[in-house]
Structures are given as structure tokens and as C-alpha cells.
C-alpha atoms as a PDB file:
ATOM      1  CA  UNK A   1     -12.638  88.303 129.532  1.00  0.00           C
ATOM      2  CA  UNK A   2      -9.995  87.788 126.917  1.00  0.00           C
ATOM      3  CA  UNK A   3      -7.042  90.370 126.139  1.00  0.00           C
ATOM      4  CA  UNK A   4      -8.016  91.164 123.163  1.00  0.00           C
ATOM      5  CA  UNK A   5     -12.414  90.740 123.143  1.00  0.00           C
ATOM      6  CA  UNK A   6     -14.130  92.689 120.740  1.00  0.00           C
ATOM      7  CA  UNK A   7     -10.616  93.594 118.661  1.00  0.00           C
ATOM      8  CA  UNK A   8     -10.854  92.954 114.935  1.00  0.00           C
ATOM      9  CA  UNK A   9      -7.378  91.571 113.551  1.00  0.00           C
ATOM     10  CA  UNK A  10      -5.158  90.736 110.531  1.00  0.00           C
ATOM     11  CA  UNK A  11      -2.364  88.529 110.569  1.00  0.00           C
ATOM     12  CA  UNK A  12       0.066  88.045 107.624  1.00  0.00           C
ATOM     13  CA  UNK A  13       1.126  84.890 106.316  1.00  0.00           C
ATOM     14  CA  UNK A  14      -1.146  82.951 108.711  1.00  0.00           C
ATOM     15  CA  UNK A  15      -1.617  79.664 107.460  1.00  0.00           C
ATOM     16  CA  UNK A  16       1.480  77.955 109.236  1.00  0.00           C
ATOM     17  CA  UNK A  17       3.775  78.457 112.207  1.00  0.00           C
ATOM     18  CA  UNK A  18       3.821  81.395 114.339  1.00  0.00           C
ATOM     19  CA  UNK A  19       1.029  82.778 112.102  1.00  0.00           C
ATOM     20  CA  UNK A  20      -1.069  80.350 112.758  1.00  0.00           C
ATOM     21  CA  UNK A  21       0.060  80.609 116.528  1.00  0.00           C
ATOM     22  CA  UNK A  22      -1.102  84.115 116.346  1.00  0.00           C
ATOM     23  CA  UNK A  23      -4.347  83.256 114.613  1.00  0.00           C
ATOM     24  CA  UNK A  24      -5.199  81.066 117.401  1.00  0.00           C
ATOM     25  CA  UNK A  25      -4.185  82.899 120.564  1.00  0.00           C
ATOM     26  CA  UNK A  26      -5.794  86.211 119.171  1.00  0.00           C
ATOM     27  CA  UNK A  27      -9.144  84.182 118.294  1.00  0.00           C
ATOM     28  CA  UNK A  28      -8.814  83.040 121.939  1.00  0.00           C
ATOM     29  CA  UNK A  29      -8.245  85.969 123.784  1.00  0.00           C
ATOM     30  CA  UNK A  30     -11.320  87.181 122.181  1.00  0.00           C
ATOM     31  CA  UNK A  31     -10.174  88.891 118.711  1.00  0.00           C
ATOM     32  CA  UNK A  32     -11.833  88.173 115.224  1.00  0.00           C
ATOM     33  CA  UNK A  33      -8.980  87.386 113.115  1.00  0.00           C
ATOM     34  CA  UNK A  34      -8.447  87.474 109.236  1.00  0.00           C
ATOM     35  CA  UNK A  35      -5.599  86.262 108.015  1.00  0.00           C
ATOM     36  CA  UNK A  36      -3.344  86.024 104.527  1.00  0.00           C
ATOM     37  CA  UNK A  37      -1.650  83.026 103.016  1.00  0.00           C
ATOM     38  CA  UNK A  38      -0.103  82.290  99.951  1.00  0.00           C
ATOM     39  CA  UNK A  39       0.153  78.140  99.005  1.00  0.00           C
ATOM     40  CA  UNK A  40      -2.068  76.116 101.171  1.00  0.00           C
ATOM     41  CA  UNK A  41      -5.376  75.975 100.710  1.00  0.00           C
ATOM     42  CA  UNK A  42      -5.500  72.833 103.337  1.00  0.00           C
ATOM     43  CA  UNK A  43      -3.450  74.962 105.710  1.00  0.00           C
ATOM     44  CA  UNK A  44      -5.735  77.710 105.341  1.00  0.00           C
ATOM     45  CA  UNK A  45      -8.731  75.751 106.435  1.00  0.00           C
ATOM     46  CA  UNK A  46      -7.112  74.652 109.195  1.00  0.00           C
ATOM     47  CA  UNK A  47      -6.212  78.175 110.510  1.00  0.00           C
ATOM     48  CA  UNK A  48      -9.767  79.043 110.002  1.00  0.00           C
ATOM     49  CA  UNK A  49     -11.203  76.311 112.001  1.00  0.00           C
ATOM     50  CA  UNK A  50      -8.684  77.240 115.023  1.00  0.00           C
ATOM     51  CA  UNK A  51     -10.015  80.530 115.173  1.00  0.00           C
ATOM     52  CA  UNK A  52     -13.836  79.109 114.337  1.00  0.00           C
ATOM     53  CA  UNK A  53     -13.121  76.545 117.674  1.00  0.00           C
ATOM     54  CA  UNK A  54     -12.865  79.602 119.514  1.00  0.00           C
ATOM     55  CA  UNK A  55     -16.294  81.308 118.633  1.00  0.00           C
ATOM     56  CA  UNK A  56     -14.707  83.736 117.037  1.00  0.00           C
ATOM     57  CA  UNK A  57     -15.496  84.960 112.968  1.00  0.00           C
ATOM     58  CA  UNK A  58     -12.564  84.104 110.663  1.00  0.00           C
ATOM     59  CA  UNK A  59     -11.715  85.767 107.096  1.00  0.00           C
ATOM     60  CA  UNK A  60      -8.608  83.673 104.779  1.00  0.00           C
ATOM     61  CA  UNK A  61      -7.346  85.697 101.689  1.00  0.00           C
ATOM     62  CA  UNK A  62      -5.193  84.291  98.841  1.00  0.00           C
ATOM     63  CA  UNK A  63      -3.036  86.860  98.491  1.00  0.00           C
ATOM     64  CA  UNK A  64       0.580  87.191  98.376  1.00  0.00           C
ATOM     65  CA  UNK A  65       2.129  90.234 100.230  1.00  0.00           C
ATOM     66  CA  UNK A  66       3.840  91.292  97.695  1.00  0.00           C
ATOM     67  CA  UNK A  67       0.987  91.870  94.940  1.00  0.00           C
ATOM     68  CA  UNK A  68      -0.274  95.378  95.993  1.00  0.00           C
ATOM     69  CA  UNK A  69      -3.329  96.005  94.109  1.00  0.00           C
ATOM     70  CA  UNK A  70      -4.690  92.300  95.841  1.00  0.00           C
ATOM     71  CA  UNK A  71      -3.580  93.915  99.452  1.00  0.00           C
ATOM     72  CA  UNK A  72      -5.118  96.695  98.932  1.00  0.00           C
ATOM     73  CA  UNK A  73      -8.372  94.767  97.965  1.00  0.00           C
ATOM     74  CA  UNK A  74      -8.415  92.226 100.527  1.00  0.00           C
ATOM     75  CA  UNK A  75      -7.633  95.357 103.401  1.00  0.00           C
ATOM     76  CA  UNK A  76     -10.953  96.788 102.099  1.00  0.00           C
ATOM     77  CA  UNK A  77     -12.457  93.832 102.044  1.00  0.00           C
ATOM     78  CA  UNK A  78     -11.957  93.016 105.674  1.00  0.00           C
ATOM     79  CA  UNK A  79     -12.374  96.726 106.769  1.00  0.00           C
ATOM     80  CA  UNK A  80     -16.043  96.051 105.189  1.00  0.00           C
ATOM     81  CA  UNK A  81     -16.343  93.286 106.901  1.00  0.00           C
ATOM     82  CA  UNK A  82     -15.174  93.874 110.336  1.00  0.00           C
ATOM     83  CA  UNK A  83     -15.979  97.414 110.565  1.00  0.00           C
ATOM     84  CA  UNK A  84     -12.911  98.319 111.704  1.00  0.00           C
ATOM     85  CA  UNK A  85      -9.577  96.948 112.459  1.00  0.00           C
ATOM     86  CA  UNK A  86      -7.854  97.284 115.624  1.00  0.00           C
ATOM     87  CA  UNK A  87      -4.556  95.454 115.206  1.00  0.00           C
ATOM     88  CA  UNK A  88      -2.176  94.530 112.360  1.00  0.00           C
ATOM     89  CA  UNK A  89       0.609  91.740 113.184  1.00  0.00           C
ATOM     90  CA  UNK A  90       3.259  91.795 109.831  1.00  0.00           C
ATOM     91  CA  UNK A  91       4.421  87.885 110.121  1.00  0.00           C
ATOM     92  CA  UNK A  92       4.480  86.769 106.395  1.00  0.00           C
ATOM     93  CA  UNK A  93       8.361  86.344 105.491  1.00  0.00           C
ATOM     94  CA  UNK A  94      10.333  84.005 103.828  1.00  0.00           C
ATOM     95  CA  UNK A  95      14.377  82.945 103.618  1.00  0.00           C
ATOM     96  CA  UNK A  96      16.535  81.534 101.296  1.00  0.00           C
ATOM     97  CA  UNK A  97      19.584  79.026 102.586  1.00  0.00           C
ATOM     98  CA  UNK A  98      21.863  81.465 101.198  1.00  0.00           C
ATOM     99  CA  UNK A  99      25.545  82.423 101.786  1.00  0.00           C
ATOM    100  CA  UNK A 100      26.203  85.836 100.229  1.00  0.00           C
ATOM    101  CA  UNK A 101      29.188  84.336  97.840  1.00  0.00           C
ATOM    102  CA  UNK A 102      26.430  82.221  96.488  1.00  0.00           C
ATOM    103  CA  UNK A 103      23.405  84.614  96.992  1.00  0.00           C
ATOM    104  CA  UNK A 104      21.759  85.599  93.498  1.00  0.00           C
ATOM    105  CA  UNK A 105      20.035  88.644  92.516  1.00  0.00           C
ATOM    106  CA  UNK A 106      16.792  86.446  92.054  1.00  0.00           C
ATOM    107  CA  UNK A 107      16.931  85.648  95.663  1.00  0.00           C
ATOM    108  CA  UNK A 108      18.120  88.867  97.135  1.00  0.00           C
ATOM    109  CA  UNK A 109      15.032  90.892  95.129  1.00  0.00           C
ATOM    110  CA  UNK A 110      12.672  87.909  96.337  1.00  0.00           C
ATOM    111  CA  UNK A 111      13.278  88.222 100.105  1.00  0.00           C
ATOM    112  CA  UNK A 112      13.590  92.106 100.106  1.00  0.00           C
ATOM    113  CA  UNK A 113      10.592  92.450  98.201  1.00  0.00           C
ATOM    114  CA  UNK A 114       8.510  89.909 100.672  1.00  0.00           C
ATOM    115  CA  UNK A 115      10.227  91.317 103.665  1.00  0.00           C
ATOM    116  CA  UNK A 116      10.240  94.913 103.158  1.00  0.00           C
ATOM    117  CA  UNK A 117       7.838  95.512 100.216  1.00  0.00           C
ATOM    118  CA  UNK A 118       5.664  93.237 101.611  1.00  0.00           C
ATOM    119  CA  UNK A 119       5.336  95.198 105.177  1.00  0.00           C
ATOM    120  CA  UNK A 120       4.720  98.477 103.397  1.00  0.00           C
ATOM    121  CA  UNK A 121       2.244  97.039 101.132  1.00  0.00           C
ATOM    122  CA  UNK A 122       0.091  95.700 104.709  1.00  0.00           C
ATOM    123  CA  UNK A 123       0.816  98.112 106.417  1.00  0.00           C
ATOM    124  CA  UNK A 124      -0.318 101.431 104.157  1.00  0.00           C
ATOM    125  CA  UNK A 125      -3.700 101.053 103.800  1.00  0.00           C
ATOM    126  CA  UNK A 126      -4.083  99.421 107.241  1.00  0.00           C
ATOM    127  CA  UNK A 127      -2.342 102.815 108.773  1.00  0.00           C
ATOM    128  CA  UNK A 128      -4.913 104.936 106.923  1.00  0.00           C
ATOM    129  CA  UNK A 129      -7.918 103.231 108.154  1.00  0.00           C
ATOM    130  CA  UNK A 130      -6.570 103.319 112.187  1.00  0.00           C
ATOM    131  CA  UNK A 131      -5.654 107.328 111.368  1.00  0.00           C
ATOM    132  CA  UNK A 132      -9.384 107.439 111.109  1.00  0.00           C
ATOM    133  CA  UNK A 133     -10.296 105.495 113.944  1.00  0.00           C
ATOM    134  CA  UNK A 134      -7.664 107.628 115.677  1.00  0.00           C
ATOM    135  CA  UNK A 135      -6.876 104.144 117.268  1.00  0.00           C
ATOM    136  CA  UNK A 136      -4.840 100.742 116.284  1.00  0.00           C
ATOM    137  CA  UNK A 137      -2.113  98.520 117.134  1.00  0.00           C
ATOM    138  CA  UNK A 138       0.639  97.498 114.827  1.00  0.00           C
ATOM    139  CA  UNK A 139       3.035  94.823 115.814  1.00  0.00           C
ATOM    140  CA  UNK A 140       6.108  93.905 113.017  1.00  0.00           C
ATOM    141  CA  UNK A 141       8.223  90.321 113.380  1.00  0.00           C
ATOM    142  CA  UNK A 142      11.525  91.038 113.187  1.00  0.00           C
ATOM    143  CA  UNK A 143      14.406  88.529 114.088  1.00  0.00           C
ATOM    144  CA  UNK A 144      17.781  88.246 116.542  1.00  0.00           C
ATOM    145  CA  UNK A 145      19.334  87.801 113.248  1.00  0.00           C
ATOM    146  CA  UNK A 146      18.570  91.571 112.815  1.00  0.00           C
ATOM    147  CA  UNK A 147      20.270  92.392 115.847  1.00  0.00           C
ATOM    148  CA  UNK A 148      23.577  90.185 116.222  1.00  0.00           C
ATOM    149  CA  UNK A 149      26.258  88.452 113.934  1.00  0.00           C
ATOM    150  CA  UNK A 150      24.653  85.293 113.719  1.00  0.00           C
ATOM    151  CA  UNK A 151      25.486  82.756 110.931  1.00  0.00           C
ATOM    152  CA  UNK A 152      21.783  83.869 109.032  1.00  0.00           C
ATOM    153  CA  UNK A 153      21.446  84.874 105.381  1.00  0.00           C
ATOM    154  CA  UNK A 154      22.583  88.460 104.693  1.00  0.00           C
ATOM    155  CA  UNK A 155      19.409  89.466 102.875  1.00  0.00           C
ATOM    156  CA  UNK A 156      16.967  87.803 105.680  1.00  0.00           C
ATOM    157  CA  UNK A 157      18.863  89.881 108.207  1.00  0.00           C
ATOM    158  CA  UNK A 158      19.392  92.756 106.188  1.00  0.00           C
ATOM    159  CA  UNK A 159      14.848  92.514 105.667  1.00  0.00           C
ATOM    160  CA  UNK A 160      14.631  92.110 109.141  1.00  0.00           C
ATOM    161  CA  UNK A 161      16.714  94.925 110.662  1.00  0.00           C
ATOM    162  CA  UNK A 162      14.604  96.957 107.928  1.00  0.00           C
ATOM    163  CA  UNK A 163      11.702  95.819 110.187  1.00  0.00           C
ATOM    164  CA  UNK A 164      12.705  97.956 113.035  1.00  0.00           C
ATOM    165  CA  UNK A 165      13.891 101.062 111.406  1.00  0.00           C
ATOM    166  CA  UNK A 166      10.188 100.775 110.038  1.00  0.00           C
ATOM    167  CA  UNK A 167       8.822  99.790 113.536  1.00  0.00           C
ATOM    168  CA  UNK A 168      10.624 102.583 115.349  1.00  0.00           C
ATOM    169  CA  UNK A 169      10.196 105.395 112.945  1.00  0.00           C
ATOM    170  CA  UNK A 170       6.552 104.808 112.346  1.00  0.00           C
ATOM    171  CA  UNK A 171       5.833 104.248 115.597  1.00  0.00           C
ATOM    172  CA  UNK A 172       6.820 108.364 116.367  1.00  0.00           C
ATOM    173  CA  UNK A 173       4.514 109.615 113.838  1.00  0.00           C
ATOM    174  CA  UNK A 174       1.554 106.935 114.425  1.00  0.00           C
ATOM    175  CA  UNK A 175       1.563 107.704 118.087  1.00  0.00           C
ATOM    176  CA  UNK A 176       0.344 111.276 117.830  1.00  0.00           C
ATOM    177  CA  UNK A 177      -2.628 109.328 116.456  1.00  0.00           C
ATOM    178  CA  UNK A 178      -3.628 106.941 119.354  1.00  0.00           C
ATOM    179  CA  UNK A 179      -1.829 103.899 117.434  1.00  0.00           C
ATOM    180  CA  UNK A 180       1.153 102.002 118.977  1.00  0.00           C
ATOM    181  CA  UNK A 181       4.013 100.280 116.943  1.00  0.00           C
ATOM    182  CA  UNK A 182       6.231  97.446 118.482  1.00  0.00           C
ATOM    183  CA  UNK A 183       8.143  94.730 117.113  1.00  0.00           C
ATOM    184  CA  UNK A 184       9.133  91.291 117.967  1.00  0.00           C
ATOM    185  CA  UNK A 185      12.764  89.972 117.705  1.00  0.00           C
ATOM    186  CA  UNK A 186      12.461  86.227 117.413  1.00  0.00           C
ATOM    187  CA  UNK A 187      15.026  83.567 118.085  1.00  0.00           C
ATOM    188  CA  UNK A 188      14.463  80.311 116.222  1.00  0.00           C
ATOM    189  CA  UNK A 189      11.224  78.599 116.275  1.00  0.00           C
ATOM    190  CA  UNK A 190       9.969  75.452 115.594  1.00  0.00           C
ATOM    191  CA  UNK A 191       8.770  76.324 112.019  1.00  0.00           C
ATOM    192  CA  UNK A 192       9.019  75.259 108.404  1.00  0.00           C
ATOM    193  CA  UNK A 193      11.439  78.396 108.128  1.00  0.00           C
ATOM    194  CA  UNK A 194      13.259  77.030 110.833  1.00  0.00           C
ATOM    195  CA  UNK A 195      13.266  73.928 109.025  1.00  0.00           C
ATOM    196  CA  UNK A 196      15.191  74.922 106.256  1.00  0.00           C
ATOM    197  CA  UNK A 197      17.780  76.012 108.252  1.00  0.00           C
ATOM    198  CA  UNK A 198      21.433  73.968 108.346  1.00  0.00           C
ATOM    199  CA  UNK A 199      21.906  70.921 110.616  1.00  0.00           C
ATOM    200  CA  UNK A 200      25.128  72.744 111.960  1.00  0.00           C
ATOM    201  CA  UNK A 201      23.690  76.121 113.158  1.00  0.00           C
ATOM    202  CA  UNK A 202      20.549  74.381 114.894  1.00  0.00           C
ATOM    203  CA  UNK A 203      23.294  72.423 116.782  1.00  0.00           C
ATOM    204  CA  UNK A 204      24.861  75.675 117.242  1.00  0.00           C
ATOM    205  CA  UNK A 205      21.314  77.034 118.721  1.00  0.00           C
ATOM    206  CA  UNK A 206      20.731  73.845 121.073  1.00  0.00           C
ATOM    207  CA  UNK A 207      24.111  74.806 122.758  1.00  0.00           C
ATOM    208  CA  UNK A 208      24.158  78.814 123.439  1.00  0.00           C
ATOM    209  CA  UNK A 209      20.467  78.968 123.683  1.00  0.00           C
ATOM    210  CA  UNK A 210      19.559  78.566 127.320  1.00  0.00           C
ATOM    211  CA  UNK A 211      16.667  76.618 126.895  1.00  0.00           C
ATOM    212  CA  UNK A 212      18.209  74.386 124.579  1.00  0.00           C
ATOM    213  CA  UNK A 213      15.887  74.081 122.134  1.00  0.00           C
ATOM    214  CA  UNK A 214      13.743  75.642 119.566  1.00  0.00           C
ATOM    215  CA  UNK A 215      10.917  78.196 120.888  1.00  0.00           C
ATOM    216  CA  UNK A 216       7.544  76.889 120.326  1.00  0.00           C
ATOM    217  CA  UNK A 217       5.388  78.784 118.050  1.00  0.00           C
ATOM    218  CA  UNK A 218       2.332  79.579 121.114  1.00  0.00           C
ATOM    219  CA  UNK A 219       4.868  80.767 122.982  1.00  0.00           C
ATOM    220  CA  UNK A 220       5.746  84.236 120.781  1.00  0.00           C
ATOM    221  CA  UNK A 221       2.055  84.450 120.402  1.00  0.00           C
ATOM    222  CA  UNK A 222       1.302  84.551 124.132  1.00  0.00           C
ATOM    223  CA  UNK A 223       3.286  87.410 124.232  1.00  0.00           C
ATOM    224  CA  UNK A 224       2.145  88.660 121.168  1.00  0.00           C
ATOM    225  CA  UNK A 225      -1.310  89.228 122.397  1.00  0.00           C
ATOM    226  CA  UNK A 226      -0.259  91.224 125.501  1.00  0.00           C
ATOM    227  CA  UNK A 227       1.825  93.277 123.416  1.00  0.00           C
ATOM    228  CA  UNK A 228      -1.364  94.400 120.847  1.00  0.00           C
ATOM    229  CA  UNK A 229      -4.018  94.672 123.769  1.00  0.00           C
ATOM    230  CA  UNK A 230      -4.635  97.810 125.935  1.00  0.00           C
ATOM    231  CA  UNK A 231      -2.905  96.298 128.735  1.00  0.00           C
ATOM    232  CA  UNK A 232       0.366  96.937 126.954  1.00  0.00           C
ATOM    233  CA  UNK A 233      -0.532 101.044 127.120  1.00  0.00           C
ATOM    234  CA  UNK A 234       2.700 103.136 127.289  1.00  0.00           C
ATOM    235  CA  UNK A 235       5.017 100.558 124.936  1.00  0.00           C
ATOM    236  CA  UNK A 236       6.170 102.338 121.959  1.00  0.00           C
ATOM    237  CA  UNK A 237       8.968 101.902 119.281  1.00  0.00           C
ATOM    238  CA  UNK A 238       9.982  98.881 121.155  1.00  0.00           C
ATOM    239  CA  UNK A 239      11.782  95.984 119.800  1.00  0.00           C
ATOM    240  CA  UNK A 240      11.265  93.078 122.288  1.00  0.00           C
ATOM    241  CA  UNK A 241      13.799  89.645 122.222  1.00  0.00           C
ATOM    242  CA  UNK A 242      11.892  86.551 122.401  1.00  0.00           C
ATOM    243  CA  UNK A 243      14.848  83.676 121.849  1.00  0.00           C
ATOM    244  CA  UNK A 244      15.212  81.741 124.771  1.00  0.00           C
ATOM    245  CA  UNK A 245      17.952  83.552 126.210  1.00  0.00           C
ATOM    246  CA  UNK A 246      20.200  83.309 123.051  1.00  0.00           C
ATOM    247  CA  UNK A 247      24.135  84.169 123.187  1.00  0.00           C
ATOM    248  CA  UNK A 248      24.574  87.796 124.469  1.00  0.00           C
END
């Protein structure tokens, strides 16, 4: 038996990276998944045959996070489908190569309103339908940059440490309701996000990062999975470090 067999999912931005990391691992351990993207449709297809390889039933929705009428459609649409829903994972984010001299308002109100507006727009009507079920698992990606002074973008950190306010205030009220909130704090992973990032700070990474490298997108979702299944029983409000044993 799988962690997660029988669960009914949603993952956010899940056409690429750890999203589709999460797709796959989840569809694995036993989970239907349905999933959000925004550009790809090749990407999408992909995602949905991972989680098809698996034998398990996959949903794709063109929808940005940030259009709330469309979220709010698609959640029904995937409550009606499903049944239920049993576990919400908010990946979808973006970043802009940014230093806050240069930053514009454009770019701040473009990764604030993905970041934070986005995770509220998910998250709402998800939250109602697990108040009914009196059951539900809600897992929010934050990042280290959230957490220490690293050389990131102010308005990716500034999203991100929004992220576990969010995750640790929520996670108070939701539990009187049999549903658990956590968060991730991710390092740097070998994503298109990741990518983007300057030649000099993944240099930077290689050397205080103790496993030298980038983190590999399976290897959050691994971890992931344990941390939405009813294994992980009595872990609530919890922001857990996954960066390769990054500087201290």
C-alpha cells in the first residue's frame, strides 16, 4: 500500500519541476492528483501521463492562480469530480532576477499577487470543502530565502515568509477541524526557477551547501508525501528545511 491510496489531491503549478515531482510521487503512493498550470500545454500532458503511468486518474486545469473566479471554478470542478479532496499542496510561484534598487512596481505586484494572492485564492475554497469533510491536509512551499539573509529577491522572500505566517496561523484554526497545515522551506532545486538564478550565487550554493549541489526535484516530493499522509499525525504549524544542509 501506498502513503497516500485512496487520497484525492491538487497540486498548484504542476506542470514543471517540483510540481511535477509532486504530481508523480503522490500518483505513486496511491493519490489521484489534479493539478494547475499556466503556459504549457506540452508540459501539461506530460504531467498527466506521469500520474496516468501510475494507474492513477489525472485532472490538468488552465488556470492561473491568480484569476479567482477560474480557481474557484476549477476547485468545484475537481470537488465534482473526485468527490472529495483530501490534500492541497500550494507550489505555483514565480521570481523575478531582481535587486530591490532595480525592482519595479510591475514586478513587486506580480510576485506578491502570485505568491500570496495566489495561495489565498487555492486555498479558500479548498478550506471550505475539508471544513465539511471535517478532514484535509494542506501543505504550503515556502523557501530558506524566507528564513535567512540570503542574496534572493526581496519580494520572493518577502511572498515566501508570507507563506508561513499563513501556514502557521491557519494551521491553529484548521486543526480544531481534523485538517493539518505544514509548510516546506526549500533550498535550491534543480528547476527552471532555479535556472534563472545568477551564475555567482549558484557558485555560492555549491560551496556552503553540504551536498554541494542543487536538490533534486523527487527528493522534496518524497518528503512531501509523508508530510500530507496520516502517517505524519501530530505535525502541525510546522515549517520543515529541506536544503541540503545549507549555511546555518
Amino acid at each position: 500500500m501506498g502513503l497516500l491510496d485512496g487520497k484525492k489531491a491538487i497540486i498548484t503549478g504542476g506542470s514543471r519541476g517540483i510540481g511535477r515531482a509532486l504530481c508523480s510521487v503522490f500518483a505513486r503512493e496511491g493519490a489521484d492528483v489534479a493539478f494547475n498550470y499556466n503556459i504549457s500545454d506540452e508540459r501539461a500532458a506530460a504531467t498527466l501521463d506521469t500520474i496516468q503511468s501510475h494507474g492513477r486518474k489525472g485532472l490538468a486545469y488552465r488556470v492561473s492562480v491568480v484569476d479567482r473566479p477560474a480557481v474557484n471554478k476549477m476547485v468545484r470542478q475537481i470537488h465534482d469530480e473526485f468527490g472529495r479532496i483530501d490534500i492541497l499542496v500550494n507550489n505555483a510561484a514565480i521570481n523575478r532576477g531582481d535587486t530591490f534598487a532595480t525592482m519595479t512596481e510591475r514586478a513587486w505586484d506580480e510576485v506578491i499577487d502570485t505568491n500570496i494572492n495566489g495561495l489565498f485564492n487555492v486555498t479558500k475554497p479548498v478550506y471550505k470543502h475539508m471544513l465539511r469533510q471535517r478532514a484535509g491536509s494542506i501543505l504550503n512551499l515556502s523557501s530558506i530565502g524566507a528564513i535567512r539573509a540570503l542574496p534572493t529577491s526581496v519580494h520572493y522572500a518577502t511572498s515566501k515568509a508570507a507563506v508561513i505566517g499563513f501556514t502557521k496561523c491557519l494551521s491553529r484554526e484548521a486543526s480544531a477541524f481534523g485538517i493539518t497545515v505544514n509548510a516546506i522551506a526549500a533550498g535550491i532545486f534543480d528547476t527552471d526557477l532555479s535556472d534563472a538564478l545568477p551564475d555567482r550565487l549558484l557558485e555560492m550554493h555549491r560551496l556552503w551547501c553540504a551536498k554541494g549541489r542543487r536538490g533534486h526535484p523527487e527528493e522534496l516530493a518524497e518528503f512531501a508525501a509523508f508530510m500530507v499522509s496520516e502517517r505524519n499525525s501530530y505535525m502541525i504549524g510546522e515549517v520543515v528545511i529541506i536544503d541540503g544542509g545549507g549555511i546555518t
